[in-house]
Protein backbone atom coordinates (compact mmCIF):
# COMPACT_ATOMS: atom_id res chain seq x y z
CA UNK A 1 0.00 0.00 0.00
CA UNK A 2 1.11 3.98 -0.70
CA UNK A 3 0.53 6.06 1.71
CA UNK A 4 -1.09 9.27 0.92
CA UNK A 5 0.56 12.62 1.73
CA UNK A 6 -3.26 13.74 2.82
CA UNK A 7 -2.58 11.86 5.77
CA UNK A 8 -2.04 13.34 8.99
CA UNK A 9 -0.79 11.85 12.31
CA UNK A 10 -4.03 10.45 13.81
CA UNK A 11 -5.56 9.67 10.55
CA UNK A 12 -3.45 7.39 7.73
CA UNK A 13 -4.61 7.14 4.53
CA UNK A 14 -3.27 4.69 2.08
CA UNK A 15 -4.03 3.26 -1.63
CA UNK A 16 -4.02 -0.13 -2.26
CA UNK A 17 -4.82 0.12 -6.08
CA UNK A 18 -8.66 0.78 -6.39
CA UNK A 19 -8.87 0.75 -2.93
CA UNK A 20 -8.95 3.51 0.36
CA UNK A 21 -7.95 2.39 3.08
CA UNK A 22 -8.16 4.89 5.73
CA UNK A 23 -6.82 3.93 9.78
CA UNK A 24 -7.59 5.77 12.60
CA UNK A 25 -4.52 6.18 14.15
CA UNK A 26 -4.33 7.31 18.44
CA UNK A 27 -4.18 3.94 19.96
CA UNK A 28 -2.68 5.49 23.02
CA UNK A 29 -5.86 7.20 23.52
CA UNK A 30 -8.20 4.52 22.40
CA UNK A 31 -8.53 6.19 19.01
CA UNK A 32 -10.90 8.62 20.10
CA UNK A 33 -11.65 11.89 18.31
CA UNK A 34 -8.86 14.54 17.43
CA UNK A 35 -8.73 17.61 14.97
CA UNK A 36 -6.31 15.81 13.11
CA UNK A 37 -8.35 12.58 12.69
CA UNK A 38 -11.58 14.43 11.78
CA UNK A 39 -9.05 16.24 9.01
CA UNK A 40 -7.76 12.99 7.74
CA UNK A 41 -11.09 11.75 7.54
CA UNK A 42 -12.79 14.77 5.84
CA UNK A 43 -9.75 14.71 2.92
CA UNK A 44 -10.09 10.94 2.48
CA UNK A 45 -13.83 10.70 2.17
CA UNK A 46 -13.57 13.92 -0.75
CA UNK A 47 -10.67 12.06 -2.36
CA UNK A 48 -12.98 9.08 -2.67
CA UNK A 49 -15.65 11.53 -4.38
CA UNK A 50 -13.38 12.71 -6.47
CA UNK A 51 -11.12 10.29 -7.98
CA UNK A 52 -13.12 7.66 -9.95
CA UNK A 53 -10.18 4.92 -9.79
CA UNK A 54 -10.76 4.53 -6.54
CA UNK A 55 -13.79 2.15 -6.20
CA UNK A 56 -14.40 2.18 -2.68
CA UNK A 57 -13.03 2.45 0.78
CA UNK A 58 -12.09 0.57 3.90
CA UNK A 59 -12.09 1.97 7.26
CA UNK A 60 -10.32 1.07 9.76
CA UNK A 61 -8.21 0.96 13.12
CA UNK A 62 -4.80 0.84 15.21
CA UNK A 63 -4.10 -0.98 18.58
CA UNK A 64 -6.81 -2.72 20.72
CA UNK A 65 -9.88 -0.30 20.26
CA UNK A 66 -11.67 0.94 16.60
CA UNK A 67 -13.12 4.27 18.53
CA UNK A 68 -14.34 5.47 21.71
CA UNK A 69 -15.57 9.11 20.19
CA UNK A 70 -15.22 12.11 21.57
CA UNK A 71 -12.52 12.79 23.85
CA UNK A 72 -14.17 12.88 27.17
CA UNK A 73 -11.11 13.78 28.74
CA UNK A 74 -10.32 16.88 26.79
CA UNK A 75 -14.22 17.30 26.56
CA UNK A 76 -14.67 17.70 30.56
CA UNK A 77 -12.17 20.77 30.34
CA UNK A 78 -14.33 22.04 27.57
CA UNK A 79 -11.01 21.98 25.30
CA UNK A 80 -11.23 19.39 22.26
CA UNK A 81 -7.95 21.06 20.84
CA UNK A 82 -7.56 21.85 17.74
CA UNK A 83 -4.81 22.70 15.40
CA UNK A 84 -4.58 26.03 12.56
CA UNK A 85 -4.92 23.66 9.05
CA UNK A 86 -8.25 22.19 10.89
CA UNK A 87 -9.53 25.73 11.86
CA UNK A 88 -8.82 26.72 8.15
CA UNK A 89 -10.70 24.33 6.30
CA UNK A 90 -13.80 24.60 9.10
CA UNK A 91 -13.54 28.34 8.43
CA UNK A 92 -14.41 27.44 4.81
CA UNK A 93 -16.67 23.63 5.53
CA UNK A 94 -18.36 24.58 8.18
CA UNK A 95 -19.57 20.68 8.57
CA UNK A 96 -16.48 19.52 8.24
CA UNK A 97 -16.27 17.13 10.78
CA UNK A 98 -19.70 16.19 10.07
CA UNK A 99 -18.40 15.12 6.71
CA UNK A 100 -15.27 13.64 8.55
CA UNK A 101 -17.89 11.34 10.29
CA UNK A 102 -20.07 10.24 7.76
CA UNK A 103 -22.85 12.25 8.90
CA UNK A 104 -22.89 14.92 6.04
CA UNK A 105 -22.40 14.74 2.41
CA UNK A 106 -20.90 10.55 2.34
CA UNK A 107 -19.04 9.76 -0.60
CA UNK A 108 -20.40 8.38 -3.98
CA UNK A 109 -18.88 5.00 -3.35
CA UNK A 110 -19.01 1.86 -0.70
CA UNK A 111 -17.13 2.18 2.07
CA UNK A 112 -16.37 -1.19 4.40
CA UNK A 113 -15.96 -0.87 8.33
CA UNK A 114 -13.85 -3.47 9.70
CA UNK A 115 -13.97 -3.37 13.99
CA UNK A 116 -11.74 -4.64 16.25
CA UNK A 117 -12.16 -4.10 20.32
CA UNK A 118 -14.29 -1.14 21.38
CA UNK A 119 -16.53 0.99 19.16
CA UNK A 120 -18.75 2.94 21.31
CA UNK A 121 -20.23 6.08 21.37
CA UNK A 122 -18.82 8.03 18.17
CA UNK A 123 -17.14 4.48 17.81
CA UNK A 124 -20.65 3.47 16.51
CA UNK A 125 -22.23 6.37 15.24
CA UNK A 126 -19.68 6.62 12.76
CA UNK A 127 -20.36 2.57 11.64
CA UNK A 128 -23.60 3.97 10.84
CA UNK A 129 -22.59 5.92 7.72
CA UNK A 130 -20.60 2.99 6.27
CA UNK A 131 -22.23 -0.17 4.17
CA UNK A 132 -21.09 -2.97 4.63
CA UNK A 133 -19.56 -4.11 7.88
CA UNK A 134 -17.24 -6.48 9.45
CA UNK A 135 -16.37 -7.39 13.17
CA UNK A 136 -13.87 -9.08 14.93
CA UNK A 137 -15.15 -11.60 17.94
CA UNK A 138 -13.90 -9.50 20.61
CA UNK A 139 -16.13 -6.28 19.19
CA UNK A 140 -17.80 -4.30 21.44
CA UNK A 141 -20.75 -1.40 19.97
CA UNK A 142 -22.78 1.30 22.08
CA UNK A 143 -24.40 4.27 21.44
CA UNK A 144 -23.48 5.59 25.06
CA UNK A 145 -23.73 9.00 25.10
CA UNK A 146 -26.84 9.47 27.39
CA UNK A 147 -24.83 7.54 30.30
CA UNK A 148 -22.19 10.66 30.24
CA UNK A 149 -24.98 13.38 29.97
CA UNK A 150 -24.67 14.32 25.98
CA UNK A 151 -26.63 13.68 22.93
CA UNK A 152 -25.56 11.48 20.26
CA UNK A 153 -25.51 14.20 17.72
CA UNK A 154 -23.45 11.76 14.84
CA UNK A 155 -26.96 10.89 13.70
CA UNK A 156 -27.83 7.87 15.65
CA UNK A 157 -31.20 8.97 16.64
CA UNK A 158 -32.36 9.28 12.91
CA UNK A 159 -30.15 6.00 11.58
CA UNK A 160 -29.66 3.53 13.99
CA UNK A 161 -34.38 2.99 14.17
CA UNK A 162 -33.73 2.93 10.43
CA UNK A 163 -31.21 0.65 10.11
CA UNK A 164 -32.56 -1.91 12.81
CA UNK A 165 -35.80 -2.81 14.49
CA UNK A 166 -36.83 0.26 16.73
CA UNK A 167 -37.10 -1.21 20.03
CA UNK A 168 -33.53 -2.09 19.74
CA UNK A 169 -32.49 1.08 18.89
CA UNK A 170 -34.43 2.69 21.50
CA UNK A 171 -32.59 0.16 24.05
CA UNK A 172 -29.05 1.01 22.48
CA UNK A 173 -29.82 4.84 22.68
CA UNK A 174 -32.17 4.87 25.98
CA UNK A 175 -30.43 2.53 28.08
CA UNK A 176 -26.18 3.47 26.89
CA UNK A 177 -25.37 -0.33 27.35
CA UNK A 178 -22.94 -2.08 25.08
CA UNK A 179 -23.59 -5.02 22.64
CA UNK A 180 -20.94 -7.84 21.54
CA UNK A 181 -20.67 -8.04 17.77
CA UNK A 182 -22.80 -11.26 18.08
CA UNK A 183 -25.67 -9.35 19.09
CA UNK A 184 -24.61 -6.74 16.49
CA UNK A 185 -25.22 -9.32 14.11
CA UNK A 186 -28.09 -10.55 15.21
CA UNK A 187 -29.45 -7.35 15.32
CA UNK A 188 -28.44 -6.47 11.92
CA UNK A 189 -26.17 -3.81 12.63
CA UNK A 190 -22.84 -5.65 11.40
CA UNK A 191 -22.42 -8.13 8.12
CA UNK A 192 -20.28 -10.56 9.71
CA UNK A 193 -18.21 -11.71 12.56
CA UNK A 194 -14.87 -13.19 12.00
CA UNK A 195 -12.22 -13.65 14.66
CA UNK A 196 -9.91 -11.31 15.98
CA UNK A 197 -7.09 -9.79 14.03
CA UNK A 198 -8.92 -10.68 10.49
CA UNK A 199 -11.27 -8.30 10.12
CA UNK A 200 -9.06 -5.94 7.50
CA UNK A 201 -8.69 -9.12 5.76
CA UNK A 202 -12.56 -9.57 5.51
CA UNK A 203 -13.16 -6.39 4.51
CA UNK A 204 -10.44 -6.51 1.62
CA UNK A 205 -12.45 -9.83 0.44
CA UNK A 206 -15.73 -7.56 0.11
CA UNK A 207 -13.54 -4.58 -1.26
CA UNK A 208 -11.97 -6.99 -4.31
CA UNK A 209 -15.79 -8.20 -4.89
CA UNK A 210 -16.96 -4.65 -4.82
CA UNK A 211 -13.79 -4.01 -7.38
CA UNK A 212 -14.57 -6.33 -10.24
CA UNK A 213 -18.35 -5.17 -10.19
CA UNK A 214 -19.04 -2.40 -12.78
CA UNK A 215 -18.29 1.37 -11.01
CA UNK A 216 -20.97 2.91 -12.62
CA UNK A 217 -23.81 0.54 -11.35
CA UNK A 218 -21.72 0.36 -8.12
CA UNK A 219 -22.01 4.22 -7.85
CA UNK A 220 -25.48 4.05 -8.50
CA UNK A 221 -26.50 1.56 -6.00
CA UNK A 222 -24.82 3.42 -3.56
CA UNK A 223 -26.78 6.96 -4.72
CA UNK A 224 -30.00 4.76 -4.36
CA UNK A 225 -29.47 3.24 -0.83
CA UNK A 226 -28.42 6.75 0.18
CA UNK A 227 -31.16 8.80 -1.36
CA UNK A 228 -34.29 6.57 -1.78
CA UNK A 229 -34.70 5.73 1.70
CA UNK A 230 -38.02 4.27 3.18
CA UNK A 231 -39.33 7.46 4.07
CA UNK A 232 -39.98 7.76 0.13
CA UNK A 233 -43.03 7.14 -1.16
CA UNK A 234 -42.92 3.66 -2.93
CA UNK A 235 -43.73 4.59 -6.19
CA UNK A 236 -41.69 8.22 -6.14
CA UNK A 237 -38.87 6.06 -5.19
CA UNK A 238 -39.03 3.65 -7.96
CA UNK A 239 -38.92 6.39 -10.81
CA UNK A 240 -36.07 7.98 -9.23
CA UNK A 241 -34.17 4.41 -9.39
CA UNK A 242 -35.65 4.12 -12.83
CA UNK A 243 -33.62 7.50 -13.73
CA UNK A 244 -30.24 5.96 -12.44
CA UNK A 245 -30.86 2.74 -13.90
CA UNK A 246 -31.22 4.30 -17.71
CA UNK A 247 -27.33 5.63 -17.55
CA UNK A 248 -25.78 2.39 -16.57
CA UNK A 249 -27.94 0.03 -18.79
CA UNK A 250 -26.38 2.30 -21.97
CA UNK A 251 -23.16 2.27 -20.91
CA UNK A 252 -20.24 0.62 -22.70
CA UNK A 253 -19.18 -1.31 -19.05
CA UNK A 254 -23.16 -2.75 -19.33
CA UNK A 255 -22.59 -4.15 -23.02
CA UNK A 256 -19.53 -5.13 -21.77
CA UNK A 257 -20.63 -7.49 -18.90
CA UNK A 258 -23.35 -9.01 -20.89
CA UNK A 259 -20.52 -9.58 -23.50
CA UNK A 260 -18.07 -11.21 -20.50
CA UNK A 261 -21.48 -13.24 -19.51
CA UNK A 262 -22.03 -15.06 -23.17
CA UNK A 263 -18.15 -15.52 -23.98
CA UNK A 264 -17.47 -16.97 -20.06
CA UNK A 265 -14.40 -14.84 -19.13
CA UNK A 266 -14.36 -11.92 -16.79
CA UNK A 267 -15.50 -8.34 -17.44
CA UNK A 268 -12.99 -5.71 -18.03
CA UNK A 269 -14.99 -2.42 -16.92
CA UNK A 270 -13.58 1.12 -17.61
CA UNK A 271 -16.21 3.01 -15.94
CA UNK A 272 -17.44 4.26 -19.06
């Protein structure tokens, strides 16, 4: 893998061909939040946006814990640091590190979470704006913000009832307790549970998948599942798929797969 220079010291970001792979990097400090991360974050998501060899993402972790949000300690002191190149580009993206989290504006193509240790609090809020999802046996999730006093303001009260059943979400968010990844599963919150210290592995198996599929119908799936959510009316929601369909079924990577399909071999897509 290349490392990027967009990088900064709590946040690495790397290229493994198609692929993003981005690492939160404080492991001394459990991962959690810093200016720097949030930075890291912010460029890699926009380089994702922007650069259509990249096909989709990975995110991941140093040391023993994915994320345990917001620095509490720095919090309590009411001083979450901050550094001038951060400051700069807020000045300009106000949302930045809404963006950084996955909360705003999330890029145009799949990203893949892959957990080891604790994710709690931001930890999980942030899972919440990837797609597909992979966690190592020893995973721990929580949306605890209401046991410290705070609101989980990284979106959890609008996703987390959408993206499971409600009473479940209402117990993560009501009650603050954690979950092991096998409930995660079994709640639907994570794709899979593999043991620990594989989980980057896993999640480069669904990145290679995600890699030999045609971009453009990958990019559209991925504007569907963000934008035609169930809140849509049924019928409004099938046009608007209808309209993203039309663009991929005249492309030449569509009359190439259907070529790949009759002569047996594997599709070469160009994105076009």
């Amino acid at each position: 893998m290349t490392e990027l220079t967009i990088s900064t010291d709590n946040c690495i970001v790397e290229r493994d061909d198609n692929v993003l792979v981005v690492t939160l990097n404080r492991p001394e400090a459990k991962n959690a939040f810093t200016p720097a991360m949030l930075l890291g974050m912010y460029r890699a998501w926009r380089l994702l946006d922007e650069d259509d060899s990249l096909r989709c993402a990975i995110l991941t972790a140093n040391g023993d814990t994915f994320c345990a949000g917001m620095d509490l300690k720095a919090g309590a002191d009411g001083d979450q640091g901050g550094n001038d190149e951060f400051m700069s580009v807020m000045a300009e993206v106000p949302n930045v590190h809404w963006q950084a989290l996955l909360r705003d504006n999330r890029p145009n193509k799949p990203i893949i979470l892959a957990v080891e240790g604790y994710a709690l609090a931001g930890g999980t809020e942030i899972l919440q704006g990837t797609d597909i999802r992979v966690g190592a046996d020893n995973a721990i999730f929580g949306v605890t913000e209401v046991a410290r006093g705070l609101y989980p303001m990284g979106g959890s009260t609008i996703r987390l009832r959408r993206q499971i059943p409600y009473c479940l979400a209402a117990e993560m968010l009501l009650c603050g307790d954690h979950i092991t990844a096998q409930q995660a599963l079994d709640f639907g919150l994570i794709n899979k549970v593999v043991p620990a210290g594989q989980t980057l592995e896993a999640a480069k198996a669904y990145a290679a998948k995600i890699c030999s599929a045609g971009p453009l119908a990958v990019k559209a799936v991925i504007q569907s599942l963000r934008e035609h959510q169930e809140c849509m009316d049924e019928d409004e929601a099938m046009v608007a798929s209808d309209g993203l369909a039309g663009p991929v079924f005249g492309s030449k990577d569509a009359k190439e797969g259907m070529r790949a399909f009759k002569e047996k071999r594997p599709a070469v897509f160009t994105g076009e």
